[in-house]
C-alpha atoms as a PDB file:
ATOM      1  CA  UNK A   1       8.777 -19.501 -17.480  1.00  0.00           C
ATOM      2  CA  UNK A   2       6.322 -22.428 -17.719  1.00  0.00           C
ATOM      3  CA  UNK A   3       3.010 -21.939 -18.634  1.00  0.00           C
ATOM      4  CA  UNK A   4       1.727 -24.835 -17.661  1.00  0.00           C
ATOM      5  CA  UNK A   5      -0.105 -25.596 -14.397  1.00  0.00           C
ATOM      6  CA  UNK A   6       0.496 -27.944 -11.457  1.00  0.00           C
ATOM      7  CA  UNK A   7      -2.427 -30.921 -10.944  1.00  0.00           C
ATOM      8  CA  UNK A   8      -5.342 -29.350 -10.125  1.00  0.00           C
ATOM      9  CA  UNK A   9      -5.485 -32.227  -7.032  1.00  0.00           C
ATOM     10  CA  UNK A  10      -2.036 -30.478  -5.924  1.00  0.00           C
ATOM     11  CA  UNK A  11      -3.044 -26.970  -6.644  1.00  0.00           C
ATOM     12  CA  UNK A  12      -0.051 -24.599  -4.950  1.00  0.00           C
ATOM     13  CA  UNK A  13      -1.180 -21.773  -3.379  1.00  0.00           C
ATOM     14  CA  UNK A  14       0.107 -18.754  -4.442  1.00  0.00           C
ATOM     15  CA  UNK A  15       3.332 -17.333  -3.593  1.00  0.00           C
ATOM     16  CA  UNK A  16       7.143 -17.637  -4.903  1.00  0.00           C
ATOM     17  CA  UNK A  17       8.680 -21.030  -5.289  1.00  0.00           C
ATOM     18  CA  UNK A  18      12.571 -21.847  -5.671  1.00  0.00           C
ATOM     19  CA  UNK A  19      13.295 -23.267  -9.189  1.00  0.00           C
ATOM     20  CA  UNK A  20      15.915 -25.729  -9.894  1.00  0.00           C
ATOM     21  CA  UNK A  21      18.145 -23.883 -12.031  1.00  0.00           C
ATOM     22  CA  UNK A  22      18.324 -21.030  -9.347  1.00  0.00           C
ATOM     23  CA  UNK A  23      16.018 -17.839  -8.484  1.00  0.00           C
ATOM     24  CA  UNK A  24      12.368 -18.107  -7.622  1.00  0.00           C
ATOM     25  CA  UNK A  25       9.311 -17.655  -9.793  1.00  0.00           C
ATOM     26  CA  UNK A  26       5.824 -16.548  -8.497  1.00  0.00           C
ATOM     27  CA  UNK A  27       2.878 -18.555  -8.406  1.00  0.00           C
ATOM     28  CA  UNK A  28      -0.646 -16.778  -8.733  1.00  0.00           C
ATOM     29  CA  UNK A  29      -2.581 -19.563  -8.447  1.00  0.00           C
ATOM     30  CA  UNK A  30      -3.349 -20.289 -12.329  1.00  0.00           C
ATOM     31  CA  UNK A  31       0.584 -19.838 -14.209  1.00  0.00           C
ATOM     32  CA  UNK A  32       4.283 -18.480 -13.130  1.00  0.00           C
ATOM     33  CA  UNK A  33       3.989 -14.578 -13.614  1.00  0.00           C
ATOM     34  CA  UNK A  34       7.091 -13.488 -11.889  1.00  0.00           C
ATOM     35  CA  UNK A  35      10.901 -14.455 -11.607  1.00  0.00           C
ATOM     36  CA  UNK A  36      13.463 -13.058  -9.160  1.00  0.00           C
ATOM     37  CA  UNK A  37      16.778 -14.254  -8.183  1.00  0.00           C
ATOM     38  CA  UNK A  38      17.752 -16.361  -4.406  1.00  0.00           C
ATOM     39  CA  UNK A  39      17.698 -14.163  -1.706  1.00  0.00           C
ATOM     40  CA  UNK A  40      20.877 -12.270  -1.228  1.00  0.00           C
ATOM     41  CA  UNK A  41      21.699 -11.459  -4.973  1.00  0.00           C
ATOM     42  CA  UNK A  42      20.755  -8.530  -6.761  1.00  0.00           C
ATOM     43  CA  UNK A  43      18.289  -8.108  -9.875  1.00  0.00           C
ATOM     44  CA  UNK A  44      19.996  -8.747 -13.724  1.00  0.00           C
ATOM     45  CA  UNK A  45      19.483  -5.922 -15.495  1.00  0.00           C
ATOM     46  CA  UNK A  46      16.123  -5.991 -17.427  1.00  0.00           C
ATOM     47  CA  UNK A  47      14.479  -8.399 -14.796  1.00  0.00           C
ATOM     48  CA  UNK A  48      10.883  -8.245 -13.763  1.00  0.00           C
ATOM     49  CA  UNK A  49      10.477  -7.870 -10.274  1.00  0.00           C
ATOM     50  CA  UNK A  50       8.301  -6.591  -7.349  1.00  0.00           C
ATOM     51  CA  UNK A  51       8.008  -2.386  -7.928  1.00  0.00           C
ATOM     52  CA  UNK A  52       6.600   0.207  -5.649  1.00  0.00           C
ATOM     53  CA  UNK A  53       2.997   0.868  -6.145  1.00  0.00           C
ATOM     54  CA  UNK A  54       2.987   4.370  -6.950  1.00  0.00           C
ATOM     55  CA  UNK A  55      -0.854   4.811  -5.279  1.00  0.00           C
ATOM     56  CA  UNK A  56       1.185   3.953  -2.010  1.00  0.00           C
ATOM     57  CA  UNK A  57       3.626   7.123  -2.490  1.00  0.00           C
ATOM     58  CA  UNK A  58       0.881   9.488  -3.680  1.00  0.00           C
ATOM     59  CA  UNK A  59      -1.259   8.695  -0.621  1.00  0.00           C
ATOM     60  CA  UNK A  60       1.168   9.188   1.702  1.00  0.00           C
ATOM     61  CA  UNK A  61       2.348  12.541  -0.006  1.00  0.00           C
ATOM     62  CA  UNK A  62      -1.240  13.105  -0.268  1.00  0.00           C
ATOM     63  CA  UNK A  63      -1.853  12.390   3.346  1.00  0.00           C
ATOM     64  CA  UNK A  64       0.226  15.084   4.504  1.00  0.00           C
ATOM     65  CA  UNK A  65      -1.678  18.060   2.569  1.00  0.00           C
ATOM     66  CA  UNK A  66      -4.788  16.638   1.603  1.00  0.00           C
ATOM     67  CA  UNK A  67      -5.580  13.838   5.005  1.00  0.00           C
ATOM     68  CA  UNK A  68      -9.043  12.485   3.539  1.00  0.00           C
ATOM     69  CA  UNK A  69      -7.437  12.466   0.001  1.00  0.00           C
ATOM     70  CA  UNK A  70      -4.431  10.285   1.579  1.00  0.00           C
ATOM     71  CA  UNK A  71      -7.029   8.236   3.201  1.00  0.00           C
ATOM     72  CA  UNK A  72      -8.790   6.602   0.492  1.00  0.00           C
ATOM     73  CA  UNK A  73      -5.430   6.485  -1.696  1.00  0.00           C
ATOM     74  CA  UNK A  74      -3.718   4.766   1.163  1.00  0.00           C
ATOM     75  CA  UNK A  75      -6.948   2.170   1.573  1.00  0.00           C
ATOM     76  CA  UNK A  76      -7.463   2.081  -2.602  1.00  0.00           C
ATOM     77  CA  UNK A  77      -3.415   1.390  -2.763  1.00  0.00           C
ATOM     78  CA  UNK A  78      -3.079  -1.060   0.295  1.00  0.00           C
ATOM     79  CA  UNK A  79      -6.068  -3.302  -1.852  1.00  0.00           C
ATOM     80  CA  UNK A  80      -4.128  -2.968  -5.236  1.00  0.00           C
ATOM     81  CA  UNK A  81      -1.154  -4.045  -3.502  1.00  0.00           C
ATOM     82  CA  UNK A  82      -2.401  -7.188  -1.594  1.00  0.00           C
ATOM     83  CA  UNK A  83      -4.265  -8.311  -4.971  1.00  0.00           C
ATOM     84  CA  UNK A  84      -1.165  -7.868  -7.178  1.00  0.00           C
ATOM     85  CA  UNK A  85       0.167 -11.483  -6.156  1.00  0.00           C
ATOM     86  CA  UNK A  86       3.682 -10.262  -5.267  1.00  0.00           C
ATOM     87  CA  UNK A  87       4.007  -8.232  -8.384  1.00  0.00           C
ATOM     88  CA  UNK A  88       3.570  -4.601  -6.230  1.00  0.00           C
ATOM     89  CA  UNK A  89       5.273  -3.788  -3.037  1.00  0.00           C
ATOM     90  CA  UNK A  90       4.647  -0.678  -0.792  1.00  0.00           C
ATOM     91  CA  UNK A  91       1.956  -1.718   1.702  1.00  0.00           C
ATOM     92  CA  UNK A  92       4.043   0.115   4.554  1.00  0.00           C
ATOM     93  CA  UNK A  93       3.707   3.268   2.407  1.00  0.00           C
ATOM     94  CA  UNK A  94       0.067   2.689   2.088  1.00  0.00           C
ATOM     95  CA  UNK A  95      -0.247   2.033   6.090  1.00  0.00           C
ATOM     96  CA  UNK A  96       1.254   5.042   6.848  1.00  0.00           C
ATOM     97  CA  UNK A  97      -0.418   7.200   4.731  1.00  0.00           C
ATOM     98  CA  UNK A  98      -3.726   5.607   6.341  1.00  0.00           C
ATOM     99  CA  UNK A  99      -2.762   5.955  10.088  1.00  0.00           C
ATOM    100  CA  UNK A 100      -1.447  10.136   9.058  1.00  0.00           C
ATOM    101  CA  UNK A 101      -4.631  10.487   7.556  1.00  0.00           C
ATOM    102  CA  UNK A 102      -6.720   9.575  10.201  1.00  0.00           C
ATOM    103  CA  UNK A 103      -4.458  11.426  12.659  1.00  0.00           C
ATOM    104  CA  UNK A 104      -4.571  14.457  10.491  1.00  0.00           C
ATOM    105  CA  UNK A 105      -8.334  14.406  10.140  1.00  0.00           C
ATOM    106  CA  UNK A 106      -8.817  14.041  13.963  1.00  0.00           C
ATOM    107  CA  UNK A 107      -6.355  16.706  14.662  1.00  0.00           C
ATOM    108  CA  UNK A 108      -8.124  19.249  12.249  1.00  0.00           C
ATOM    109  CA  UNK A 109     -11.770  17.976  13.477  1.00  0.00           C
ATOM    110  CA  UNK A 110     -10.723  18.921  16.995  1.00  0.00           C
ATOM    111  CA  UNK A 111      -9.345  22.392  15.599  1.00  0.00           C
ATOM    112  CA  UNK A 112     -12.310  23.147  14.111  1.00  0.00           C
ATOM    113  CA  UNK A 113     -14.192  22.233  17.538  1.00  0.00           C
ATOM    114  CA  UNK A 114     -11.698  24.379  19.365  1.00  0.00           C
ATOM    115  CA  UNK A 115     -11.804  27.433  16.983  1.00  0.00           C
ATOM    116  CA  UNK A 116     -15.951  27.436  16.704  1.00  0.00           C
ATOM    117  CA  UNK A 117     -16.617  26.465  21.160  1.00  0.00           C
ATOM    118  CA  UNK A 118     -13.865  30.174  21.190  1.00  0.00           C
ATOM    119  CA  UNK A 119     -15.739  32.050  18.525  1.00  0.00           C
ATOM    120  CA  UNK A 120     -18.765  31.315  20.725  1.00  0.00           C
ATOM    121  CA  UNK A 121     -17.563  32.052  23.754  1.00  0.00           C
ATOM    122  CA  UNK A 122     -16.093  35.154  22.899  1.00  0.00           C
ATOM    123  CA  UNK A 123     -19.481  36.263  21.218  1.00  0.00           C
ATOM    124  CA  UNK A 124     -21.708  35.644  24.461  1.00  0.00           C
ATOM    125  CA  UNK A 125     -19.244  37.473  26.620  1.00  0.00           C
ATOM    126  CA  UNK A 126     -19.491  41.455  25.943  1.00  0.00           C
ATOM    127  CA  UNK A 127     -16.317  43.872  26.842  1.00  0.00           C
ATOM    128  CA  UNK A 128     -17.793  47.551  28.364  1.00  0.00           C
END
């Protein structure tokens, strides 16, 4: 990998770019970070490539017992991942864990309503 940067009047964005002897490399804007092979081969041992954020797992494992928790890992994790450049995938994981979150939490919140409007109810009303 190259160190060197293109002409600042040419600037690439960033984002992976095939190299002549095969494979891509990423570019994050200011030097090549990454390297992974053409599309439709698999990783040489050893290589670096794009791994699962592991924020994304816990929030949606989180979301399930703990929906707030999963909430703001899935949010925190779905930020981590869009600024790693490539480097991190698992923004599906983190979307998930954000949508059973808020499902959770609205399901519980409407519980709660339930439980307290029949705890009420059944107070004002007296049995003889």
């Amino acid at each position: 990998m190259s160190e060197s940067s293109p002409d600042p009047a040419t600037q690439a964005a960033p984002g992976w770019y095939p190299q002549a002897q095969g494979g891509y490399q990423y570019w994050d804007g200011v030097r090549w970070v990454a390297s992974a092979p053409p599309p439709g081969t698999s990783y040489p041992a050893g290589s670096a490539y794009p791994e699962t954020s592991g924020l994304a797992i816990g929030a949606l494992v989180a979301a399930f017992v703990f929906p707030i928790v999963g909430l703001i890992l899935g949010y925190v994790a779905r930020r981590d991942i869009d600024r790693s450049g490539g480097t991190k995938t698992g923004r599906g994981l983190a979307t998930a864990a954000i949508v059973i979150g808020w499902v959770f939490t609205v399901v519980t919140v409407l519980w709660v309503i339930v439980i307290i409007s029949l705890v009420a109810t059944s107070r004002g009303t007296s049995v003889s």
